[in-house]
C-alpha atoms as a PDB file:
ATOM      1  CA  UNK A   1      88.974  27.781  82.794  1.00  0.00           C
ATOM      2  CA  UNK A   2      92.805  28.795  82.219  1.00  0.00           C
ATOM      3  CA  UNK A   3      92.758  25.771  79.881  1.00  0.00           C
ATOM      4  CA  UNK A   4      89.824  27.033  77.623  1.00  0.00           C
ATOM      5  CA  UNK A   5      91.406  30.237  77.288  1.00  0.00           C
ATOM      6  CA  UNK A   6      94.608  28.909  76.173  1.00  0.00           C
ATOM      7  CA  UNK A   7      93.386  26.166  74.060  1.00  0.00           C
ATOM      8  CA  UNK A   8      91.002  29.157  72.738  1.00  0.00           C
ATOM      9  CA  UNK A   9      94.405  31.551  72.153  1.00  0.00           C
ATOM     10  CA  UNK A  10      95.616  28.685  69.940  1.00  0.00           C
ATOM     11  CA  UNK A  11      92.909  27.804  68.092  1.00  0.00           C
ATOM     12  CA  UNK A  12      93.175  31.619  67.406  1.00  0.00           C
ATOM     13  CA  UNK A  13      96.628  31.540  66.492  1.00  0.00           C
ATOM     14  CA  UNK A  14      96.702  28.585  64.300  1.00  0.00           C
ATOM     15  CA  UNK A  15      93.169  30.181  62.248  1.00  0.00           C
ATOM     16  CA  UNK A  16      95.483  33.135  62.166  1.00  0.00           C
ATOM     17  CA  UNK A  17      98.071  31.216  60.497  1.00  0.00           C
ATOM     18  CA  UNK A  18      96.093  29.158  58.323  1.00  0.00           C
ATOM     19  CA  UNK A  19      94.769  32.688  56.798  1.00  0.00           C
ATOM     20  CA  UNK A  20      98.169  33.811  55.952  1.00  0.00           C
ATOM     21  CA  UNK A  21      99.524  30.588  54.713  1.00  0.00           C
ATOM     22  CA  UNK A  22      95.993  31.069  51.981  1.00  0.00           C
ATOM     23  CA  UNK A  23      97.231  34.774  51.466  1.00  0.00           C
ATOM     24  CA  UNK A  24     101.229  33.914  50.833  1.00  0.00           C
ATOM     25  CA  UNK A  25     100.097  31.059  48.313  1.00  0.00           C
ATOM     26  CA  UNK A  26      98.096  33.480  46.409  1.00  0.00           C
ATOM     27  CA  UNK A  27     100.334  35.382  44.660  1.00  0.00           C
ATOM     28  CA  UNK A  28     102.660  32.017  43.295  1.00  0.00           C
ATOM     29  CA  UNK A  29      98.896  30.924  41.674  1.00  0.00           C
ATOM     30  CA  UNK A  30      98.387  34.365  40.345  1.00  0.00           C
ATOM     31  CA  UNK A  31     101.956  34.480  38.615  1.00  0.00           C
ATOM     32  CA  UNK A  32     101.131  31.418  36.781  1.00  0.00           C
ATOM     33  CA  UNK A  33      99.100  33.775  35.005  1.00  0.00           C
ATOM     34  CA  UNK A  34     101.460  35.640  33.937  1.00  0.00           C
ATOM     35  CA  UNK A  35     103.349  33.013  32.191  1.00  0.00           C
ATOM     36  CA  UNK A  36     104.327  35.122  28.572  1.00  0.00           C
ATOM     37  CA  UNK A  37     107.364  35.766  27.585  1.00  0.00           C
ATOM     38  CA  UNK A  38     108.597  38.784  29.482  1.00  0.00           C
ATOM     39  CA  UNK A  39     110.989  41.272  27.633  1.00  0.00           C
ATOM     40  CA  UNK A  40     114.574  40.119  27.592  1.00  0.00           C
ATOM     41  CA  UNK A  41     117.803  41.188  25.215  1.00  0.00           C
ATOM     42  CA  UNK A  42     121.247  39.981  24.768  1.00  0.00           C
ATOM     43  CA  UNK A  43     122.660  42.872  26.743  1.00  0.00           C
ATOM     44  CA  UNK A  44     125.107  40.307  28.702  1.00  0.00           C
ATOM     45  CA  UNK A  45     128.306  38.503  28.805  1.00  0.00           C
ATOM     46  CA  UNK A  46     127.571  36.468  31.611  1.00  0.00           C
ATOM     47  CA  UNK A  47     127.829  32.388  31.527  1.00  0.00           C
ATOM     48  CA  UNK A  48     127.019  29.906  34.396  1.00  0.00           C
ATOM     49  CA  UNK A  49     126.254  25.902  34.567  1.00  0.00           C
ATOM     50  CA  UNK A  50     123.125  24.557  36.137  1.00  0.00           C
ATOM     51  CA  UNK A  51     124.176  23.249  39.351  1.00  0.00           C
ATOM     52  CA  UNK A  52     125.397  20.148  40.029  1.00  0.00           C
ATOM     53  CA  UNK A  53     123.122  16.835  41.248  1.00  0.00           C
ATOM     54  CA  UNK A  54     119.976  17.693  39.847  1.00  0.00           C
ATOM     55  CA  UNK A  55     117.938  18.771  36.630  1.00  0.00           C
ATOM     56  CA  UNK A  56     116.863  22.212  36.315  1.00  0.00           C
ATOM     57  CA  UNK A  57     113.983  23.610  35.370  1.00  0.00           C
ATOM     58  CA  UNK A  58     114.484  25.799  32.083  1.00  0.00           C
ATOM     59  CA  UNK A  59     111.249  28.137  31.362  1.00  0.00           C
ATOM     60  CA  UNK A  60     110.447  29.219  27.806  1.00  0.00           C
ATOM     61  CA  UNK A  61     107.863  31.586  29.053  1.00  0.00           C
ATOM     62  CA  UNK A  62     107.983  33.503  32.511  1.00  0.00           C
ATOM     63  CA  UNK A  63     109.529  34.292  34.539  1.00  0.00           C
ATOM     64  CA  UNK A  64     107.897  32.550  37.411  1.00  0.00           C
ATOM     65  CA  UNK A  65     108.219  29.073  38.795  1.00  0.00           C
ATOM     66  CA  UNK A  66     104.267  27.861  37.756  1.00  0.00           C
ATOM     67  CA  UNK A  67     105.413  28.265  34.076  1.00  0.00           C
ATOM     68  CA  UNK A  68     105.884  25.171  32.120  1.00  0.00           C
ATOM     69  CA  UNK A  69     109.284  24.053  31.487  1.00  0.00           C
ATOM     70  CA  UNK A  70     111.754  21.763  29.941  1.00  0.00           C
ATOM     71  CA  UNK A  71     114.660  20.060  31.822  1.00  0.00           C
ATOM     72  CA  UNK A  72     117.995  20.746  31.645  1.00  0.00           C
ATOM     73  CA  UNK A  73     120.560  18.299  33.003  1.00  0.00           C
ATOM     74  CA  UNK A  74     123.092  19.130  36.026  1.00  0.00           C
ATOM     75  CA  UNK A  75     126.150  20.941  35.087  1.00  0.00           C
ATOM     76  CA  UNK A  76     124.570  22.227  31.518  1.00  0.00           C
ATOM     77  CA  UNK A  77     127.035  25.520  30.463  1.00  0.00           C
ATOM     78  CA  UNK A  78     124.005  28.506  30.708  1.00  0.00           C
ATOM     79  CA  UNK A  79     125.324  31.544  28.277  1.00  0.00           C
ATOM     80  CA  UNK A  80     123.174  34.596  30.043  1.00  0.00           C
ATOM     81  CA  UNK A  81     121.900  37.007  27.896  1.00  0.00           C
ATOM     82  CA  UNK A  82     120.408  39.268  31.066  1.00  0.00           C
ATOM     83  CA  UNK A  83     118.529  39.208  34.371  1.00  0.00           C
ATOM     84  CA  UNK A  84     114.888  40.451  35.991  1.00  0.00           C
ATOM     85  CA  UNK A  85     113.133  40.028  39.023  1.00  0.00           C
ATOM     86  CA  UNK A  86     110.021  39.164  38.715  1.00  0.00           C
ATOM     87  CA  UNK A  87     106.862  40.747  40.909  1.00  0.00           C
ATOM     88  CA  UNK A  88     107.430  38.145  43.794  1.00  0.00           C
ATOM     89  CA  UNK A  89     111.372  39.139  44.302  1.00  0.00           C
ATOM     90  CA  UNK A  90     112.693  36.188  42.434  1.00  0.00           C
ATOM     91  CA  UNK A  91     116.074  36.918  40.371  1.00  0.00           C
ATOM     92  CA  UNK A  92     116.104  34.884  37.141  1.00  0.00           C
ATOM     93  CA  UNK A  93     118.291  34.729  34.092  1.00  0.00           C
ATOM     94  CA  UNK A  94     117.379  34.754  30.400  1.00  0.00           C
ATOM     95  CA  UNK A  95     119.678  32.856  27.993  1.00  0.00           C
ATOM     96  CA  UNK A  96     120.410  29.875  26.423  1.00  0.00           C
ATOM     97  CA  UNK A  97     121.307  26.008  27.819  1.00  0.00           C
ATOM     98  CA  UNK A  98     123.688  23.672  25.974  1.00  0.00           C
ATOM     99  CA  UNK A  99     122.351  20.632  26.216  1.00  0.00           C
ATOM    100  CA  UNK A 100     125.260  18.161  25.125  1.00  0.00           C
ATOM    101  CA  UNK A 101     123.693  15.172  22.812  1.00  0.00           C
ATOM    102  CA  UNK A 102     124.838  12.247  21.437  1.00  0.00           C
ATOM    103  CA  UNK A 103     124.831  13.964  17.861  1.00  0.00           C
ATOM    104  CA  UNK A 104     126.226  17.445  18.953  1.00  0.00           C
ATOM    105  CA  UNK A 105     124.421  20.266  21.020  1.00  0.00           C
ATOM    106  CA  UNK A 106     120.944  21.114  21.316  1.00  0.00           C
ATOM    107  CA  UNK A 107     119.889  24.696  22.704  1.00  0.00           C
ATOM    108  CA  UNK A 108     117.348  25.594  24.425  1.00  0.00           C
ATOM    109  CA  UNK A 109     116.407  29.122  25.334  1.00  0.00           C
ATOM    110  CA  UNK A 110     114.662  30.647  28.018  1.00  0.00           C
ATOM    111  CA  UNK A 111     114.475  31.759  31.701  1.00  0.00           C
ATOM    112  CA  UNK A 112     116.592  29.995  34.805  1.00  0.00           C
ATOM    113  CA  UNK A 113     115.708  30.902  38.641  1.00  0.00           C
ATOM    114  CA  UNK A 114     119.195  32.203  40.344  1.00  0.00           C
ATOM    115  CA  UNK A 115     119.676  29.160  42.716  1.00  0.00           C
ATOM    116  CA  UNK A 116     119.746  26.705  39.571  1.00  0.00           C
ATOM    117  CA  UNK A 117     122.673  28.482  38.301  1.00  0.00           C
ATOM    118  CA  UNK A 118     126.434  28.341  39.604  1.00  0.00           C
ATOM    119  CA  UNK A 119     127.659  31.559  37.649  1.00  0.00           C
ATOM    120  CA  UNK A 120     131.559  32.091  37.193  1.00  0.00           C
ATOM    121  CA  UNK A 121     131.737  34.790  34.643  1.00  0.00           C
ATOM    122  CA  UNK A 122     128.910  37.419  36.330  1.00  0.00           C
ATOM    123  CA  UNK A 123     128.882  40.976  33.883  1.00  0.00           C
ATOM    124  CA  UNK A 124     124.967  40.628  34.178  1.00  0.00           C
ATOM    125  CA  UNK A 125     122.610  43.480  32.966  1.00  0.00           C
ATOM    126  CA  UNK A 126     119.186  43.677  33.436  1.00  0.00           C
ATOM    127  CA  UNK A 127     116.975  42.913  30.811  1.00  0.00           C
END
């Protein structure tokens, strides 16, 4: 009988936990809605480079990791024009990638998540 009740207790539990794992996905799907291009001005003189090892992810529209997006290689210099936080917390950065070329530099604007950027010149504003 003790053994019903406890595998019971954690059949509970894990139901329990398989609701809130639904509800904390929910709100990453909805932000993929909201993948326009949120208000941003030049209204910084802060600079980074996408980190080192891997590409990042460079979103034209968002900010919010669902958006679509165009890679940036590591170690990119990121010129930031300003920073938001979008409705889920995240801190991201608006500006503009260097992308070194072959034949000379191609930029790309748009919005960076905060852990894809080493920053080393930080006078940030919001945007």
């Amino acid at each position: 009988m003790r053994i019903r009740r406890t595998l019971a207790a954690a059949a509970a539990t894990a139901a329990l936990a398989g609701g809130l794992a639904v509800t904390t996905t929910a709100p990453a799907t909805a932000s993929a809605a909201a993948c326009y291009s949120e208000t941003h001005r030049d209204v910084s003189d802060g600079s980074g480079y996408t980190v080192f090892g891997k590409n990042t992810p460079l979103r034209k529209a968002g900010p919010y990791a669902d958006c679509p997006s165009t890679s940036i290689p590591p170690n990119t210099l990121f010129d930031i024009d300003c920073s938001t936080e979008n409705d889920l917390g995240n801190l991201w950065y608006y500006g503009e990638a260097a992308v070194e070329t072959s034949s000379g530099y191609v930029y790309h604007r748009g919005w960076i998540y905060e852990a894809n950027i080493d920053i080393y010149f930080a006078d940030i504003n919001p945007c």
